[in-house]
ModelCIF file with pLDDT and N, C-alpha, C, O atoms, coordinates in Angstrom:
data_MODEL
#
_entry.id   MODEL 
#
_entity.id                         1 
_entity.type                       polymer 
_entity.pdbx_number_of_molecules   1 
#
_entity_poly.entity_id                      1 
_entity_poly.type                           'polypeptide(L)' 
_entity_poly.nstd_linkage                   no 
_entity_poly.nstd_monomer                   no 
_entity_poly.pdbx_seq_one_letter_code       
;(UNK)(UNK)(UNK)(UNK)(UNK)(UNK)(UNK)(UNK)(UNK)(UNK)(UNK)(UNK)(UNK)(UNK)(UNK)(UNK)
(UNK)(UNK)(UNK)(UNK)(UNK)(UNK)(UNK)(UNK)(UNK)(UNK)(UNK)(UNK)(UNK)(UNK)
;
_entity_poly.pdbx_seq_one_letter_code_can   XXXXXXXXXXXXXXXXXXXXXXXXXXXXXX 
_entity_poly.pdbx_strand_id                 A 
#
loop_
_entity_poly_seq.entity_id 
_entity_poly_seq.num 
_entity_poly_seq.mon_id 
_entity_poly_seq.hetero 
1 1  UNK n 
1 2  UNK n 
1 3  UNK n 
1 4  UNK n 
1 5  UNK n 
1 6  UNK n 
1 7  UNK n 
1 8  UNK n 
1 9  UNK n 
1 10 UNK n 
1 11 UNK n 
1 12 UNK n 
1 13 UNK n 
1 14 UNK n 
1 15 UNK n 
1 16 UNK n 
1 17 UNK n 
1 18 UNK n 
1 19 UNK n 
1 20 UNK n 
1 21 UNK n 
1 22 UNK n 
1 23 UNK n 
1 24 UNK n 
1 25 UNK n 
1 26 UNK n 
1 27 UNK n 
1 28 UNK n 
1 29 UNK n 
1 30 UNK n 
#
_struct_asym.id          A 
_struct_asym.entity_id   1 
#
loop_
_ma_qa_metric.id 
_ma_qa_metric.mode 
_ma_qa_metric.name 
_ma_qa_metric.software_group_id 
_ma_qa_metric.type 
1 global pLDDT . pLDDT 
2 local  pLDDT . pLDDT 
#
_ma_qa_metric_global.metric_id      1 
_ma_qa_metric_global.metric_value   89.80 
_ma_qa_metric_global.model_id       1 
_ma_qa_metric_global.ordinal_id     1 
#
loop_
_ma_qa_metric_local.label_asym_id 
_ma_qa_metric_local.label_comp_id 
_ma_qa_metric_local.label_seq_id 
_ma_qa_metric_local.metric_id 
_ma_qa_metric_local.metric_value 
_ma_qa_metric_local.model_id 
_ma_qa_metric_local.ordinal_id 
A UNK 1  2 56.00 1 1  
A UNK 2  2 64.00 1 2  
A UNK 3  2 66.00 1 3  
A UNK 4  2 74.00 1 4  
A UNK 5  2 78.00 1 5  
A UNK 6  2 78.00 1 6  
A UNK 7  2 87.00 1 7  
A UNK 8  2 89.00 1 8  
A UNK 9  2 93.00 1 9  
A UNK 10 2 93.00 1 10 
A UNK 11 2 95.00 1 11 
A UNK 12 2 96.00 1 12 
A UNK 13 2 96.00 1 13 
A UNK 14 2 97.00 1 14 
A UNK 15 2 97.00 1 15 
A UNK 16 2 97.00 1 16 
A UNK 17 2 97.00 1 17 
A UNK 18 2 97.00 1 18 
A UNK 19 2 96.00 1 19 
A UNK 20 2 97.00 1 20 
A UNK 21 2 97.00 1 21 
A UNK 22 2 97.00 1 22 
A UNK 23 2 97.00 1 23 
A UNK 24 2 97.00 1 24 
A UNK 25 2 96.00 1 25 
A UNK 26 2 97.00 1 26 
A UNK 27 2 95.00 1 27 
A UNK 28 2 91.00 1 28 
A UNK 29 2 93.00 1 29 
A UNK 30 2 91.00 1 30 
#
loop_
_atom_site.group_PDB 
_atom_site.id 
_atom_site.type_symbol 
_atom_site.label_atom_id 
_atom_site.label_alt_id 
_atom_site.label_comp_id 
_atom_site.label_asym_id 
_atom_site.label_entity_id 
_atom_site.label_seq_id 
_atom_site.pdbx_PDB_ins_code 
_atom_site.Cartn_x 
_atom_site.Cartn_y 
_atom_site.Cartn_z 
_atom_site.occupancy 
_atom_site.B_iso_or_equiv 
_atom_site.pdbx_formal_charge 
_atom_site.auth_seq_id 
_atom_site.auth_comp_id 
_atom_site.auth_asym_id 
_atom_site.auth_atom_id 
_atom_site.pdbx_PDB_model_num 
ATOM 1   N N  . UNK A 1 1  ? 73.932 98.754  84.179 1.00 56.00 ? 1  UNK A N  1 
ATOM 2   C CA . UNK A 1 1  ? 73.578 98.226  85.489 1.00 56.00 ? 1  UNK A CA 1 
ATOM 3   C C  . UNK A 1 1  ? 72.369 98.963  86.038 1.00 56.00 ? 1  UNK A C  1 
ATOM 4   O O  . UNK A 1 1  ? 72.359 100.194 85.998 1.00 56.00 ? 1  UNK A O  1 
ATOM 5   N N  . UNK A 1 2  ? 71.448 98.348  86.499 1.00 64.00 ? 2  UNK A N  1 
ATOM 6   C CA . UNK A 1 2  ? 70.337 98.847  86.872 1.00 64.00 ? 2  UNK A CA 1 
ATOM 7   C C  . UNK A 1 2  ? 69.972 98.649  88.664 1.00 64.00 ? 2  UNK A C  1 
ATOM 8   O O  . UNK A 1 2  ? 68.840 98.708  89.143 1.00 64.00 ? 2  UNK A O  1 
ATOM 9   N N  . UNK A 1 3  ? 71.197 98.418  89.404 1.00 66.00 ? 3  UNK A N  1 
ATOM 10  C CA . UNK A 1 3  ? 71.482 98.710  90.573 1.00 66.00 ? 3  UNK A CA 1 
ATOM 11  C C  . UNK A 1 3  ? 70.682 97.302  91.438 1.00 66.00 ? 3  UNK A C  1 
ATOM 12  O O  . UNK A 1 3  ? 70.019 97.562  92.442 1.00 66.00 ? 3  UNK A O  1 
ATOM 13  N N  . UNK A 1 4  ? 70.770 96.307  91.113 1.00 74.00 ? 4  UNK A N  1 
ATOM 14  C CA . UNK A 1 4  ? 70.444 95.200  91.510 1.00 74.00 ? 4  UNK A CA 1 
ATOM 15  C C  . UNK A 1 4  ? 70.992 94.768  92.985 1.00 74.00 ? 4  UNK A C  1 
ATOM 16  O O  . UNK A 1 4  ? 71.824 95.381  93.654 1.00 74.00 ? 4  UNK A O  1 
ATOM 17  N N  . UNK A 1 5  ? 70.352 93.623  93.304 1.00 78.00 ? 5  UNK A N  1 
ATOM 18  C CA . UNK A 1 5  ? 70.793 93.306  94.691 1.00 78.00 ? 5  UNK A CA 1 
ATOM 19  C C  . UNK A 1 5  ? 71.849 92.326  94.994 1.00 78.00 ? 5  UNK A C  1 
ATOM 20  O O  . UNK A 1 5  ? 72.294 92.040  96.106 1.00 78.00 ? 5  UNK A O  1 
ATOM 21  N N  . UNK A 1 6  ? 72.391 91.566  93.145 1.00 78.00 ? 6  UNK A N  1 
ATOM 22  C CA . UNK A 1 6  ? 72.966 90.701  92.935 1.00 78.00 ? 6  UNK A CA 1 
ATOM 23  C C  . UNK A 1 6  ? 72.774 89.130  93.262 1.00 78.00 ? 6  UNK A C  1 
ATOM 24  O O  . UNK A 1 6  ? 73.687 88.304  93.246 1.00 78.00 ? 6  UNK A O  1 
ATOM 25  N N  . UNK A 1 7  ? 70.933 88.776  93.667 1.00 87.00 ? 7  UNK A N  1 
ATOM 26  C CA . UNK A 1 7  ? 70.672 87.897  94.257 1.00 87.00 ? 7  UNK A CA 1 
ATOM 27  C C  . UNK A 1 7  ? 69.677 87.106  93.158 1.00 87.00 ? 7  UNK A C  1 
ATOM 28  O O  . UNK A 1 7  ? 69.458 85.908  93.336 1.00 87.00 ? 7  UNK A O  1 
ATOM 29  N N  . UNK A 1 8  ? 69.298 87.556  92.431 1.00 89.00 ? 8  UNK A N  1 
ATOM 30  C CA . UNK A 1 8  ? 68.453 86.603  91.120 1.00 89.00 ? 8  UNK A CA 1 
ATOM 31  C C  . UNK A 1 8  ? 69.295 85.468  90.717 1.00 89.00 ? 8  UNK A C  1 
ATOM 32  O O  . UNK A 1 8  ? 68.804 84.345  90.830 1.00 89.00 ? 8  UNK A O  1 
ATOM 33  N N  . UNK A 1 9  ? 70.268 85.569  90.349 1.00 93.00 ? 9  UNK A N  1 
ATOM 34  C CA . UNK A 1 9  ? 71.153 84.501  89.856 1.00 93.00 ? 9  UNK A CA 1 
ATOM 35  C C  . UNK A 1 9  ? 70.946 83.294  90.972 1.00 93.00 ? 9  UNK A C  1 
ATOM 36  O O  . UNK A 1 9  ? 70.452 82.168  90.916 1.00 93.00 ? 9  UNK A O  1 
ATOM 37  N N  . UNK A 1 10 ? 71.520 84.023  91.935 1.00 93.00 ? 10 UNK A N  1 
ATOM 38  C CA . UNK A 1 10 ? 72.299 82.816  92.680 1.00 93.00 ? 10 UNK A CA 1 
ATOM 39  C C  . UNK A 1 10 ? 71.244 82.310  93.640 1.00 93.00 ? 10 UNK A C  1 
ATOM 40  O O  . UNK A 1 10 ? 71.612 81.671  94.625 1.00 93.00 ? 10 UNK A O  1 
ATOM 41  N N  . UNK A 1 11 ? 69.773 82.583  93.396 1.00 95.00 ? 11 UNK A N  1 
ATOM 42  C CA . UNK A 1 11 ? 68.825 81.946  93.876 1.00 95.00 ? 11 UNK A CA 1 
ATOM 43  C C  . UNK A 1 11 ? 67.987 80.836  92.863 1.00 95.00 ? 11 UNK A C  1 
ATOM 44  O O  . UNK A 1 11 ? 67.379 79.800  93.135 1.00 95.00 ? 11 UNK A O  1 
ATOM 45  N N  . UNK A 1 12 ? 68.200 81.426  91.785 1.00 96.00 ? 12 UNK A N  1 
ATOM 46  C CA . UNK A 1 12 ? 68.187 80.553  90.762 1.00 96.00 ? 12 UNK A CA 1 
ATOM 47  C C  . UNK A 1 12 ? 68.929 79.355  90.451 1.00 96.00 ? 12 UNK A C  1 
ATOM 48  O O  . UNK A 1 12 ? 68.308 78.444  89.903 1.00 96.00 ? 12 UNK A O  1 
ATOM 49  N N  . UNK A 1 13 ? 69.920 79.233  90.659 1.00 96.00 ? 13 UNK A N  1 
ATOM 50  C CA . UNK A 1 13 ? 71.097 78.501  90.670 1.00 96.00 ? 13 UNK A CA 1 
ATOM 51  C C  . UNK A 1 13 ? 70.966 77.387  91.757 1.00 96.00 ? 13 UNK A C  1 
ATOM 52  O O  . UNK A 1 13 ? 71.300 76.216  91.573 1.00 96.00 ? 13 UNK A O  1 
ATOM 53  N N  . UNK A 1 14 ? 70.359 77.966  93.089 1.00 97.00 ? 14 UNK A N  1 
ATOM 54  C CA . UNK A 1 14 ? 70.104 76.959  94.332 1.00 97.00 ? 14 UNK A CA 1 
ATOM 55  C C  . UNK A 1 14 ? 69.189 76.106  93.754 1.00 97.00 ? 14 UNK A C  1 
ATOM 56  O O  . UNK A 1 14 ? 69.278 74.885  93.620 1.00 97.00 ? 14 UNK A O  1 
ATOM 57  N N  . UNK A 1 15 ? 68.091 77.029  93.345 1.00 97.00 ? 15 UNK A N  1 
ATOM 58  C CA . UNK A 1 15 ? 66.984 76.183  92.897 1.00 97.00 ? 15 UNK A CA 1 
ATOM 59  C C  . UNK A 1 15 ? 67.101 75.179  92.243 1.00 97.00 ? 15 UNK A C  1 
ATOM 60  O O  . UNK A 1 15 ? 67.128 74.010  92.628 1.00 97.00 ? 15 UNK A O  1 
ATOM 61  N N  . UNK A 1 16 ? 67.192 75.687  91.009 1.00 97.00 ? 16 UNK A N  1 
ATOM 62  C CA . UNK A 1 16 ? 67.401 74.395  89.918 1.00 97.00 ? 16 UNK A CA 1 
ATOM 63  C C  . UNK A 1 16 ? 68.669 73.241  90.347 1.00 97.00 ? 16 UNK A C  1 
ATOM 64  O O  . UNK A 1 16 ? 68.299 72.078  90.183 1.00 97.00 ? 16 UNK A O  1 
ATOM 65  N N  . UNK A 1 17 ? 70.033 73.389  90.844 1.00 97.00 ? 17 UNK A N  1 
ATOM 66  C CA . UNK A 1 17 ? 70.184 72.659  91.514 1.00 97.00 ? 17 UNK A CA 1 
ATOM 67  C C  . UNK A 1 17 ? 69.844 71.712  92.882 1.00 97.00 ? 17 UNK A C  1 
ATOM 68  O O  . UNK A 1 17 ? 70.249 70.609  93.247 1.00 97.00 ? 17 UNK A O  1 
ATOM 69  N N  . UNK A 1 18 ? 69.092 72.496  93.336 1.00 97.00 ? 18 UNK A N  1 
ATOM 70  C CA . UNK A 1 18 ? 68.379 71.184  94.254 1.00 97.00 ? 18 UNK A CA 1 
ATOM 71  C C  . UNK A 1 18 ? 67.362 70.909  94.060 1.00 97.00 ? 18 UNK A C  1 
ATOM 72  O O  . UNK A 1 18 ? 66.652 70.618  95.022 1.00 97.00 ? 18 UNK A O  1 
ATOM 73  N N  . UNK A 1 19 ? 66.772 70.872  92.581 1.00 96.00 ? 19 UNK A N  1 
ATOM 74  C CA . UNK A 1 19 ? 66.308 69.854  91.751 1.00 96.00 ? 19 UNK A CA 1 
ATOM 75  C C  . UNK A 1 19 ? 66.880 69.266  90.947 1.00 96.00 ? 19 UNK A C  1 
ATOM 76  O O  . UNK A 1 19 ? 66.241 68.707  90.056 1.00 96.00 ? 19 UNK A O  1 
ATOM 77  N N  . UNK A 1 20 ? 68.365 69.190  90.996 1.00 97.00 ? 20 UNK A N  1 
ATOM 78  C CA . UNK A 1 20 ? 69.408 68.003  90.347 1.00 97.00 ? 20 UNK A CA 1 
ATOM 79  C C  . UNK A 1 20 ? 69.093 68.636  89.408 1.00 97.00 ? 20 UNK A C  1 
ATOM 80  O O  . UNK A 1 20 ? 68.644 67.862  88.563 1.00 97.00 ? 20 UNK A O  1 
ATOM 81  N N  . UNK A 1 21 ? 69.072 69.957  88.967 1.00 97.00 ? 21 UNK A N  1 
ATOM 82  C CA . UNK A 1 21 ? 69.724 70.168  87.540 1.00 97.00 ? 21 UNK A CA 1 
ATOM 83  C C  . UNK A 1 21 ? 71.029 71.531  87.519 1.00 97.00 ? 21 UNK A C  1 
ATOM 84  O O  . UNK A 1 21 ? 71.277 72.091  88.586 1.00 97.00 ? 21 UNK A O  1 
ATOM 85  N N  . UNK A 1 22 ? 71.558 71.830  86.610 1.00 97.00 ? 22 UNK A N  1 
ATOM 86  C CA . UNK A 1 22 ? 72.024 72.621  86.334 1.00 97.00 ? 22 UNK A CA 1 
ATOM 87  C C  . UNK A 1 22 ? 71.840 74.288  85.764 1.00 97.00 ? 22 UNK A C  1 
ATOM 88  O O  . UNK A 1 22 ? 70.730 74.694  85.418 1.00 97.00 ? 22 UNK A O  1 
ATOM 89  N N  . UNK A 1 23 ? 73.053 75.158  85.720 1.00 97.00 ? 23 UNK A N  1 
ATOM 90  C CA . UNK A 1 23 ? 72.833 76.455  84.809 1.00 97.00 ? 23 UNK A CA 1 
ATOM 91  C C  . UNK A 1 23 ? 74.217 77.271  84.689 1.00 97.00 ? 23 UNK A C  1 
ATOM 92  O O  . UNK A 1 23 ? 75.134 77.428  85.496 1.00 97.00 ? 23 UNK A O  1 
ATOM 93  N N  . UNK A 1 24 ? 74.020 77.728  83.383 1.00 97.00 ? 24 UNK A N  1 
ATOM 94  C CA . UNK A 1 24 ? 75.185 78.056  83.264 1.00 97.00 ? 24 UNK A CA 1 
ATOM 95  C C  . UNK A 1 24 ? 74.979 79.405  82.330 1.00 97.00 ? 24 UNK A C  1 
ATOM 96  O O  . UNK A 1 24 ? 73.807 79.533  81.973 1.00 97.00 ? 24 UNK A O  1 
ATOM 97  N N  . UNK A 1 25 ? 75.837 80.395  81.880 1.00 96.00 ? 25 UNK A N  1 
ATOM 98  C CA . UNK A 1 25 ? 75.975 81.053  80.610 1.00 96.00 ? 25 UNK A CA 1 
ATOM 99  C C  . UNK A 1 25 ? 76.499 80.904  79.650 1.00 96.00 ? 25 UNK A C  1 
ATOM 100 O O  . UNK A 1 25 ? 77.424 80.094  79.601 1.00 96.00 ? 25 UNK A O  1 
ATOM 101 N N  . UNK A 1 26 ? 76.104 81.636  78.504 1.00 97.00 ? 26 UNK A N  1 
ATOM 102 C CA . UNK A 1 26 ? 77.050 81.343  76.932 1.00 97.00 ? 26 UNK A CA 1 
ATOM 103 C C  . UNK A 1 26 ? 76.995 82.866  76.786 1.00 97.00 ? 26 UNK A C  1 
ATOM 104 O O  . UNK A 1 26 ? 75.818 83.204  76.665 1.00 97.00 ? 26 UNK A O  1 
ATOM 105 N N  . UNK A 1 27 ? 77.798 83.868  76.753 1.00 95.00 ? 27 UNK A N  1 
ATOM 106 C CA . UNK A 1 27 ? 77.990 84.935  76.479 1.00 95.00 ? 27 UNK A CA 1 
ATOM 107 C C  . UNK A 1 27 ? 79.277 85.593  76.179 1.00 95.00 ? 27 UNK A C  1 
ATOM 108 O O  . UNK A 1 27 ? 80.231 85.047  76.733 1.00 95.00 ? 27 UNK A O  1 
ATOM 109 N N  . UNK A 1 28 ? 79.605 86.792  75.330 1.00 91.00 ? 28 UNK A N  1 
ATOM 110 C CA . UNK A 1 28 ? 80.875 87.199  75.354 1.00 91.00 ? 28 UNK A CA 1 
ATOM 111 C C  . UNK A 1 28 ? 80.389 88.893  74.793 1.00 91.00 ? 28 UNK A C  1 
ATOM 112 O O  . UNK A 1 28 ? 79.432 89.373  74.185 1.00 91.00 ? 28 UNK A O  1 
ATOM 113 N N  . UNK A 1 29 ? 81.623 89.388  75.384 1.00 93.00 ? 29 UNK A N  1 
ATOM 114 C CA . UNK A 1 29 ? 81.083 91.369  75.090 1.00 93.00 ? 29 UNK A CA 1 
ATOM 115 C C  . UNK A 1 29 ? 80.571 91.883  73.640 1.00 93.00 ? 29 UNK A C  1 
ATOM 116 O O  . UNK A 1 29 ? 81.239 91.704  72.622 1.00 93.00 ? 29 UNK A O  1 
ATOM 117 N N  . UNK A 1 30 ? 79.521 92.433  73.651 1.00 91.00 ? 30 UNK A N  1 
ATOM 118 C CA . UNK A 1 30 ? 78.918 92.476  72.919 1.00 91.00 ? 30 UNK A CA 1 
ATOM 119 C C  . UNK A 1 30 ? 78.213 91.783  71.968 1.00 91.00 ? 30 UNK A C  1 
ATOM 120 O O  . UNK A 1 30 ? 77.497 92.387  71.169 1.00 91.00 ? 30 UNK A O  1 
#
């Protein structure tokens, strides 16, 4: 963790949805 503000995502997320699209992840530990 590099002490973030936790706000990149979920401004991203507005965005591209209110341009009618989507986002999601594909990840698992390690």
């Amino acid at each position: 963790n590099k002490g973030g503000t936790g706000l990149g995502l979920a401004v991203a997320k507005d965005f591209i949805e209110a341009q009618g699209g989507k986002i999601w992840v594909e990840s698992a530990l390690g």
